[in-house]
Protein backbone atom coordinates (compact mmCIF):
# COMPACT_ATOMS: atom_id res chain seq x y z
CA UNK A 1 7.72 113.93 17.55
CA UNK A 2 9.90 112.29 20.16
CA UNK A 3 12.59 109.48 19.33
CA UNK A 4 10.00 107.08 20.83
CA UNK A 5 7.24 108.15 19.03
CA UNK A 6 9.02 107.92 15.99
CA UNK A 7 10.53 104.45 17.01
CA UNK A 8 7.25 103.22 17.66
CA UNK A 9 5.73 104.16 14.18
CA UNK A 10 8.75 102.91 11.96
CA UNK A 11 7.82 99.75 13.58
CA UNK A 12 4.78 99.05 11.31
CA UNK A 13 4.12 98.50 7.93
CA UNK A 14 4.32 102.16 6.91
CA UNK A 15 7.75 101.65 7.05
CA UNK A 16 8.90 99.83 3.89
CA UNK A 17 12.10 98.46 6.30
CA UNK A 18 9.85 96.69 8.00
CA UNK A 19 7.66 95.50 5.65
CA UNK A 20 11.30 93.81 3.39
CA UNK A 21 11.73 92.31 7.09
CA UNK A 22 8.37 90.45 7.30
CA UNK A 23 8.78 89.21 4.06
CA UNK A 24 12.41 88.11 4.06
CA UNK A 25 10.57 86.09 7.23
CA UNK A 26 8.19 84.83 4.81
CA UNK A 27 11.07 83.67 2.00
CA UNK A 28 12.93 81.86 4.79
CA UNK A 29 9.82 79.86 5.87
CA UNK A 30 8.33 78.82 2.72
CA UNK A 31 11.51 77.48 1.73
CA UNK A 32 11.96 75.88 5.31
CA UNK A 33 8.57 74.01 4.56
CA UNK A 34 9.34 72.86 1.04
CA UNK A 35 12.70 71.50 3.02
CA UNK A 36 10.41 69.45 5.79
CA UNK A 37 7.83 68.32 2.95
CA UNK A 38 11.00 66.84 0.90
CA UNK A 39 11.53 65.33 3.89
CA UNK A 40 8.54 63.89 4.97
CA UNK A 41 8.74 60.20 3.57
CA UNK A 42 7.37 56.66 5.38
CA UNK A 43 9.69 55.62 8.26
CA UNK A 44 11.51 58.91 8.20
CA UNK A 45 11.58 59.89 12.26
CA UNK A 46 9.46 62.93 13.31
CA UNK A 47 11.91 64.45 15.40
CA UNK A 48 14.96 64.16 12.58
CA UNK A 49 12.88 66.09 9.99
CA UNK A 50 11.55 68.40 12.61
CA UNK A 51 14.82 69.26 13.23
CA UNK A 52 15.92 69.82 10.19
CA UNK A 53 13.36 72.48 9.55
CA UNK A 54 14.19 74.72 12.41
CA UNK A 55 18.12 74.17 11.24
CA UNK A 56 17.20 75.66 7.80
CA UNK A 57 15.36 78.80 9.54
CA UNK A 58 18.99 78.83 11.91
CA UNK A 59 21.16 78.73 8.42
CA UNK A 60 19.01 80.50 6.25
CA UNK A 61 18.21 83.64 8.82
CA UNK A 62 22.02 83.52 10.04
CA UNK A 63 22.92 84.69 5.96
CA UNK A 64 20.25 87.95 6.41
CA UNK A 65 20.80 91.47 7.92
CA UNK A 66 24.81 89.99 8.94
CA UNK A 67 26.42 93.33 8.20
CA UNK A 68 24.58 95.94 9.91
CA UNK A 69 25.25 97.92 12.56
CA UNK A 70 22.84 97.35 15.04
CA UNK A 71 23.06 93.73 15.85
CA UNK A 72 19.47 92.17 14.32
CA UNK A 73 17.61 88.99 16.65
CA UNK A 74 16.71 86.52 13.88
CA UNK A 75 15.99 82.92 13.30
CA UNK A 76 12.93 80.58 14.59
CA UNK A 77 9.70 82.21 16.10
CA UNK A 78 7.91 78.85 16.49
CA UNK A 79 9.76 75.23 16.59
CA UNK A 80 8.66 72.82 13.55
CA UNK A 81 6.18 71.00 14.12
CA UNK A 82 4.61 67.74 12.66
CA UNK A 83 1.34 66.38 14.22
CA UNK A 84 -0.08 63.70 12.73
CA UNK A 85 -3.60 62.14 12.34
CA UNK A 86 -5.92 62.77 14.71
CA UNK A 87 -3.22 64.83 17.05
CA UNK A 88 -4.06 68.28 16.70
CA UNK A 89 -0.73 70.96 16.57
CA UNK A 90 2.52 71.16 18.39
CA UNK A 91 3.75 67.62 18.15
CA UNK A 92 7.98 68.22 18.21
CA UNK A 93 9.31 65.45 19.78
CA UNK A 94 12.18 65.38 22.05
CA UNK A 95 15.76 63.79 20.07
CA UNK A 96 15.06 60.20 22.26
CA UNK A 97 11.40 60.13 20.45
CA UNK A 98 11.49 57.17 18.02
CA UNK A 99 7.75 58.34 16.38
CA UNK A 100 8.19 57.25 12.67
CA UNK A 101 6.46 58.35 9.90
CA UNK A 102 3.76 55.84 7.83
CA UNK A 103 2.14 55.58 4.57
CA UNK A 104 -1.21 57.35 4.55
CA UNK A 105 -0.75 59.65 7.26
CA UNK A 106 -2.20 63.24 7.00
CA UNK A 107 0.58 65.55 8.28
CA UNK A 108 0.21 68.78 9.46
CA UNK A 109 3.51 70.80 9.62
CA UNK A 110 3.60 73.96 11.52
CA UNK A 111 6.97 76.37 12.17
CA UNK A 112 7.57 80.04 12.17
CA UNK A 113 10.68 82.65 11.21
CA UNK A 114 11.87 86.08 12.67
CA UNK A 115 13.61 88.83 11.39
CA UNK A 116 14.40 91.25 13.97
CA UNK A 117 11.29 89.94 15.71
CA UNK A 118 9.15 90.82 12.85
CA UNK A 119 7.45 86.90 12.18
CA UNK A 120 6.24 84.80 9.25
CA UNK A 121 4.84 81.47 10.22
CA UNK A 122 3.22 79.01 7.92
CA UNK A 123 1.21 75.83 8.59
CA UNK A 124 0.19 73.30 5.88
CA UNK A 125 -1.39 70.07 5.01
CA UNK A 126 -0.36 66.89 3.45
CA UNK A 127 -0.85 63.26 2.98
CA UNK A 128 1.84 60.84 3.02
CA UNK A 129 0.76 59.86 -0.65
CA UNK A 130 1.42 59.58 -4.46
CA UNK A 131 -1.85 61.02 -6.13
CA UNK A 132 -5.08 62.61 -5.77
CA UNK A 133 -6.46 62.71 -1.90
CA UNK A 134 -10.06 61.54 -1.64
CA UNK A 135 -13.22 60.97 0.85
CA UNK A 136 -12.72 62.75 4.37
CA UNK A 137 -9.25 63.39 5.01
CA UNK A 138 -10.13 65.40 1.01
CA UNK A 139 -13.26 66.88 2.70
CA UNK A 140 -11.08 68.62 5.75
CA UNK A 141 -8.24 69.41 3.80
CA UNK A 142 -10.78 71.36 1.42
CA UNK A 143 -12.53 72.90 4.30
CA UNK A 144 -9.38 74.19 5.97
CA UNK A 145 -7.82 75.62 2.52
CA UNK A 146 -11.68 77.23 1.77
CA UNK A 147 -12.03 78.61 5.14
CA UNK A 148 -8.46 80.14 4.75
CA UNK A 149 -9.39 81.83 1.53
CA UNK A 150 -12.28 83.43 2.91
CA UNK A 151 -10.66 84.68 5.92
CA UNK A 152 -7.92 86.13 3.70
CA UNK A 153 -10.98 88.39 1.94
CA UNK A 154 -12.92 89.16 5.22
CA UNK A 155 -9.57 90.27 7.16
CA UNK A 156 -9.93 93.59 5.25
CA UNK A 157 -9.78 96.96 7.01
CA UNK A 158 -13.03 98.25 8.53
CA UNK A 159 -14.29 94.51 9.20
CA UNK A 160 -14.65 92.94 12.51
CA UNK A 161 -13.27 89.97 14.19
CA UNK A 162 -16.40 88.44 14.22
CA UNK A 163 -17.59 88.17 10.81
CA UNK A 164 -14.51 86.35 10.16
CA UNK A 165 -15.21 83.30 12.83
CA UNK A 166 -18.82 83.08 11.66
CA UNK A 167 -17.43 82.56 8.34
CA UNK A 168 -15.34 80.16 8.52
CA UNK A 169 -17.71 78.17 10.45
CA UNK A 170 -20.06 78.33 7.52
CA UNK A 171 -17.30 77.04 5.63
CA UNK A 172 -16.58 74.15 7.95
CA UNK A 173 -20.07 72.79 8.43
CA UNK A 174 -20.47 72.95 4.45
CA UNK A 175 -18.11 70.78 4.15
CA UNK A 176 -19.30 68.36 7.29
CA UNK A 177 -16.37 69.03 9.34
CA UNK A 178 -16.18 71.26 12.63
CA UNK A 179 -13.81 73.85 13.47
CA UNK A 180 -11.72 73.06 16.32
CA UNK A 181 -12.18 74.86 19.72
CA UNK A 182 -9.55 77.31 21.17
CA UNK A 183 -7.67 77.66 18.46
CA UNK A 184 -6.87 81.74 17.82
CA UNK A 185 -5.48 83.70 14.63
CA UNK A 186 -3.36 86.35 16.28
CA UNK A 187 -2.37 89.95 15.37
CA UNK A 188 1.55 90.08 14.68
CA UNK A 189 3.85 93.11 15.86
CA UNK A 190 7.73 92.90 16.50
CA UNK A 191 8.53 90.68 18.99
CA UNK A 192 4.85 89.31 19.86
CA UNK A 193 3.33 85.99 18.20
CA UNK A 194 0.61 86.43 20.19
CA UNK A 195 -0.58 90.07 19.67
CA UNK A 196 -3.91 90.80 21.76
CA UNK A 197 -6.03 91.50 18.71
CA UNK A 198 -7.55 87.94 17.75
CA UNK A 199 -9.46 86.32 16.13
CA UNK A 200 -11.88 83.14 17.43
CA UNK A 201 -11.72 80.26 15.55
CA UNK A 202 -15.14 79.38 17.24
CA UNK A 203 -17.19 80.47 20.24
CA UNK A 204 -16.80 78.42 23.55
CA UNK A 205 -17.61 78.65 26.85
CA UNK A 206 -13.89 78.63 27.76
CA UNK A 207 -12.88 81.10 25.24
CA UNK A 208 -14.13 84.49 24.85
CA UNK A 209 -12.52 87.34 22.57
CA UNK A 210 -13.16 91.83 22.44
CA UNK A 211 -14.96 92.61 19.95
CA UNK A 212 -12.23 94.19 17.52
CA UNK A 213 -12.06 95.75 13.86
CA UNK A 214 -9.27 95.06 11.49
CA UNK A 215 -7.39 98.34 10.52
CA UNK A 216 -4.60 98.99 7.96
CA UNK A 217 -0.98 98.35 8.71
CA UNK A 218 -2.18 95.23 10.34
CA UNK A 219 -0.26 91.93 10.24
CA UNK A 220 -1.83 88.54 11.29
CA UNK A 221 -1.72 85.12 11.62
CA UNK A 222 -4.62 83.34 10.55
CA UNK A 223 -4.95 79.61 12.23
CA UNK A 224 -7.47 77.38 10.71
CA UNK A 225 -7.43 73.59 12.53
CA UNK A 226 -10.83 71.89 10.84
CA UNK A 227 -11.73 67.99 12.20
CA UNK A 228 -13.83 65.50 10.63
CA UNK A 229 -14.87 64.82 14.63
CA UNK A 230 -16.44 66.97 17.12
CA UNK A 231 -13.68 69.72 17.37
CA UNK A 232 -13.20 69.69 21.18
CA UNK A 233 -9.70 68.25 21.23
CA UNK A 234 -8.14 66.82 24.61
CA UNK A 235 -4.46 66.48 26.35
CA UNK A 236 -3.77 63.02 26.56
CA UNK A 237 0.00 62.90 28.03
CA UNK A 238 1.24 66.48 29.47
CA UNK A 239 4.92 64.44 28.80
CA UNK A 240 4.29 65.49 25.18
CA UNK A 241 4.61 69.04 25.48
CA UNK A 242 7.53 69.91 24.61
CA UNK A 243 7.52 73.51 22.70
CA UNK A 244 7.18 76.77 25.97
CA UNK A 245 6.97 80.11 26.12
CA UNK A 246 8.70 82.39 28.51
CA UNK A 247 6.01 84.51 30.05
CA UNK A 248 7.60 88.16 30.29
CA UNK A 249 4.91 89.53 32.96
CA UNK A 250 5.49 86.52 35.52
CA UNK A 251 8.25 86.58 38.31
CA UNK A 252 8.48 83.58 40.94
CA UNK A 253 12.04 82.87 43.11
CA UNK A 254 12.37 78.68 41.70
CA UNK A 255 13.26 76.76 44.95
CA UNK A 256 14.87 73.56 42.76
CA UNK A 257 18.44 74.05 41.77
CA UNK A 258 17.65 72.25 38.54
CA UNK A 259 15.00 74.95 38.13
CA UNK A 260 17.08 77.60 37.87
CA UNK A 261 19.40 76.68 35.88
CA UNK A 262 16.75 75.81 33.41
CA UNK A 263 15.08 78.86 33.49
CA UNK A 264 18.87 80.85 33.43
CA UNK A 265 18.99 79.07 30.54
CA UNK A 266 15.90 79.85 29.02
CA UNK A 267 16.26 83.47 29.49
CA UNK A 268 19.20 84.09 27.57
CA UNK A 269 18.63 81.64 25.09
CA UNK A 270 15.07 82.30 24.18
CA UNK A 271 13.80 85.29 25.90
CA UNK A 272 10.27 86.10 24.51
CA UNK A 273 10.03 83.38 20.94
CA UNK A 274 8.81 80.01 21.57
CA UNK A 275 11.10 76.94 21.85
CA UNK A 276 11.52 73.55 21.75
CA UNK A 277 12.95 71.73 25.13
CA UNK A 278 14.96 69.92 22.32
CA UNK A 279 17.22 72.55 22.73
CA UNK A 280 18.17 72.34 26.32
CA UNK A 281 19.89 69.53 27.90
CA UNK A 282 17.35 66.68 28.15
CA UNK A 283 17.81 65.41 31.59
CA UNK A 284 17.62 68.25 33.30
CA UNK A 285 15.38 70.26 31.31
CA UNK A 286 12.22 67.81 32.54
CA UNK A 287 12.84 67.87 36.06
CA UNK A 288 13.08 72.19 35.90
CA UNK A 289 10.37 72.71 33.21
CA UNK A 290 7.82 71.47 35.71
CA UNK A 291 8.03 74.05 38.14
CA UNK A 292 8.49 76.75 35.84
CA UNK A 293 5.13 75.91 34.37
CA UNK A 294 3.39 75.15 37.78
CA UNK A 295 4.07 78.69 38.48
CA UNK A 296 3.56 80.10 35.02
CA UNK A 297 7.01 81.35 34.32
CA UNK A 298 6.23 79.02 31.02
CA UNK A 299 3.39 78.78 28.60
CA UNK A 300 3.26 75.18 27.68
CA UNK A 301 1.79 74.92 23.73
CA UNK A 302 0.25 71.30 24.99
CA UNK A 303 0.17 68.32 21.98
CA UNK A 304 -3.98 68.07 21.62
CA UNK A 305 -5.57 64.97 20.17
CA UNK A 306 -9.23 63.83 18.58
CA UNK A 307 -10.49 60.70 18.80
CA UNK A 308 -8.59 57.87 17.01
CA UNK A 309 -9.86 58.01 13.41
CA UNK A 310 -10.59 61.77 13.01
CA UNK A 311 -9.01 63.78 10.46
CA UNK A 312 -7.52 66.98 11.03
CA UNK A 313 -6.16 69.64 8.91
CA UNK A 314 -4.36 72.76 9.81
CA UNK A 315 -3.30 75.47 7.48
CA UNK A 316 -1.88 78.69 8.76
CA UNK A 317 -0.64 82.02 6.68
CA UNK A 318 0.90 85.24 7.71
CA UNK A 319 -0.92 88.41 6.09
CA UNK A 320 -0.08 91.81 5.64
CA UNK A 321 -3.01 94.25 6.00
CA UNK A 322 -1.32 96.67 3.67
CA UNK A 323 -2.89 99.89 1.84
CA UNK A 324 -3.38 98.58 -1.48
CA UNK A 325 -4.73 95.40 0.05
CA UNK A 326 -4.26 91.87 1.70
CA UNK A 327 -1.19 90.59 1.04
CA UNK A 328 -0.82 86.98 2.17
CA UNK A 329 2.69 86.35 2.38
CA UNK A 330 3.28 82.75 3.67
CA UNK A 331 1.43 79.27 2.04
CA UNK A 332 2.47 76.15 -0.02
CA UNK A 333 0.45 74.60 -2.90
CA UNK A 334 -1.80 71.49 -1.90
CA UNK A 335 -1.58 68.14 -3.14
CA UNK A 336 -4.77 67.87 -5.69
CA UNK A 337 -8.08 67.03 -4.16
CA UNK A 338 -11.29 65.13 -4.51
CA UNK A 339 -13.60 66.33 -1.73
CA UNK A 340 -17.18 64.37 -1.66
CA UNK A 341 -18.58 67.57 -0.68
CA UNK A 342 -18.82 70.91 -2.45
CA UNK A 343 -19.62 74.60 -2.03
CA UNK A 344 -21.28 74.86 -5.42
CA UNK A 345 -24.71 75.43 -3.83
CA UNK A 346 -23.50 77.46 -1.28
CA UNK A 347 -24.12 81.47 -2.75
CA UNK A 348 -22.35 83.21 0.57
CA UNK A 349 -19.41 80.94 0.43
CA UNK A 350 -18.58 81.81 -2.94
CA UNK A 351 -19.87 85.77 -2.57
CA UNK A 352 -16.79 85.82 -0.11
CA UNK A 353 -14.14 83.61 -2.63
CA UNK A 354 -15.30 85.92 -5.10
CA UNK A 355 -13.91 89.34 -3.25
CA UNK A 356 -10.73 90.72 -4.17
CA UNK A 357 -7.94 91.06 -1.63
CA UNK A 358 -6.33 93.98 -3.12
CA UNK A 359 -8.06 97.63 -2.94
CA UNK A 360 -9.32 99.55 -6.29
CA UNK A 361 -7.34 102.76 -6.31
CA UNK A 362 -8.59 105.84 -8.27
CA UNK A 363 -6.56 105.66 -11.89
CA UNK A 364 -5.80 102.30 -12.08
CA UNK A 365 -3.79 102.82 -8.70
CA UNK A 366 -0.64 100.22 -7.94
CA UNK A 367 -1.71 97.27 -9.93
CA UNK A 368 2.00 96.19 -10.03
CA UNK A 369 2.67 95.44 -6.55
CA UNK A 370 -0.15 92.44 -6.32
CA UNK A 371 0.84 90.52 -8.83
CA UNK A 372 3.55 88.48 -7.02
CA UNK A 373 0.89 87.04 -4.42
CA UNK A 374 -2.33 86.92 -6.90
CA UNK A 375 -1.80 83.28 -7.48
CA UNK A 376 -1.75 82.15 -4.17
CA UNK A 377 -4.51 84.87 -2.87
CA UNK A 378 -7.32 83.89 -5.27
CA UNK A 379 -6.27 80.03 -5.76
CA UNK A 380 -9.69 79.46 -3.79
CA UNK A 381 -11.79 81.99 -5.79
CA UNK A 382 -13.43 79.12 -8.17
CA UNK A 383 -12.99 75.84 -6.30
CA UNK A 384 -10.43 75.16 -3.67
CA UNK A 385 -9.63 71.62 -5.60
CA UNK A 386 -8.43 74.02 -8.33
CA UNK A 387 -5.59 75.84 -6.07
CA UNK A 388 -5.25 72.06 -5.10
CA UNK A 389 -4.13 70.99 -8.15
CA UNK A 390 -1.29 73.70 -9.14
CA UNK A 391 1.30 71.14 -7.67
């Protein structure tokens, strides 16, 4: 076996290296959204708490892997996030942003963590309230955490991409709410957030996916966005967008001065993770962004709305597909729930709650290793209100 060969299979979860690194990710991140939730209080500013997220990840990831030999990448994969309402995902305002924080709002917080490019993100769901959450913005938040516990038991070796979209579709609509278009659950490796095994959130005309089957030593992130509206979100104010990618495959010679510097910038600072244009120097970093977009040397991840009034909910986990089973290794409790709807009468829904996530070995096989994440992984097997109410 060559040195790359062997390189290249180390670099998966058969190694158990990698596998401490994904979940030292995952440590790092749940932590880093308990720190934003404590946070999140009326009139606190958007960008202040955002900030203080992605400085936890910075602090917490700096402590890791410090005396090794081999100098280790580490720190934020994906900029916090905190979209509220009816705005969809990647709302991470730039310092001037004055967006404040109300009573009553349904957050949804989104970040991400690397260890030597190996990532744990998380995305969760809350409302800006003392007590139990009722009518819609209950209904979505209910749908999102049901469809996530499904796809957790469908995203099995040997299944297909597919059965896991239908699903959570079926999950959505039970609950009156819509899944919301273009949103993808990526496979993870080192270095990629956005793997090119996905998974569709829900067939469009714009968005088309391979065919694909899940196999072991797997990692993905699963992305569930539900809406109480019709799920086909819009860009209201490109101005928003604030959170790029640097696309690796992409060349163009910039012709603006402030361009370049930008991009120089960019390149050495963030080479291949999402960031936030919070961390480059404000001024300039608006006039040079443009280009670099207009000739896709930068993803943008745009800031997508519904229509005023809609609820949405996002939760997003990282998962390990390993050999004794699923092991979902990022998520936060939920605030307890009333729902107006239920799954009760719904026999496939909770077939699919009811599957394990870890596999039956011969002789009792490694029972030990599962129980860590049990609690979290079959929170939704009964009710999803009942994971709801652990908090």
């Amino acid at each position: 076996m060559s040195d790359d060969e062997r390189e290249e299979r180390e670099l998966d979860l058969t190694s158990a290296e990698v596998v401490t690194k994904y979940k030292t990710a995952a440590e790092i991140v749940n932590k880093a959204l308990q720190v934003v939730l404590s946070a999140c209080k009326p009139k606190a500013k958007i960008v202040d708490v955002c900030e203080k997220g992605d400085a936890f990840i910075r602090e917490q990831t700096g402590n890791v892997y410090k005396n090794v030999k081999k100098k280790i990448e580490r720190g934020v994969a994906f900029p916090t996030c905190i979209s509220v309402n009816n705005t969809v995902c990647h709302f991470s305002p730039l310092s001037s942003d004055e967006t404040l924080l109300e009573a009553g709002d349904i957050l949804k917080i989104d970040m991400g963590c690397h260890i030597d490019g190996f990532i744990a993100v998380v995305a969760h769901t809350h409302v800006l309230q003392d007590g139990r959450v009722t009518g819609r913005a209950a209904d979505v938040i209910a749908a999102a955490n049901t469809a996530a516990e499904v796809a957790l038991r469908l995203l099995r070796p040997g299944r297909k991409n597919k059965e896991v979209t239908d699903a959570i579709q079926k999950v959505a609509a039970a609950y009156d709410c819509k899944i919301v278009e273009g949103v993808l659950s990526h496979q993870l490796k080192q270095f990629v957030i956005d793997g090119n095994k996905v998974v569709l959130s829900v067939p469009s005309g714009e968005t088309r996916v391979d065919d694909a089957e899940f196999e072991e030593n797997e990692v993905y992130a699963v992305d569930i966005v539900i809406s109480t509206g019709d799920g086909k979100p819009k860009l209201l104010d490109e101005r928003q967008t604030t959170i790029y990618k640097r696309a690796v495959d992409k060349n163009y010679h910039l012709k603006m001065k402030s361009s370049r510097f930008i991009f120089s910038e960019i390149s050495q600072k963030f080479p291949i993770m999402p960031f936030s244009a919070r961390a480059l120097e404000e001024k300039r970093a608006r006039l040079g962004l443009v280009e670099c977009v207009n000739h896709d040397l930068l993803q943008p991840y745009p800031v997508l709305h519904e229509k005023p009034g809609d609820f949405v909910a996002h939760i997003k986990f990282t998962v390990l597909l390993m050999p004794n089973g699923s092991d979902r290794i990022t998520s936060h409790p939920l605030q307890e729930l009333q729902p107006t709807k239920t799954i009760d009468n719904d026999p496939e829904i909770k077939a699919w709650l009811a599957l394990g996530t870890k596999t039956k070995k011969k002789g009792g096989g490694k029972k030990k290793k599962g129980k860590k994440g049990d609690k979290t992984e079959n929170s939704g097997e009964a009710e999803p209100m009942d994971a709801a109410s652990q908090e």
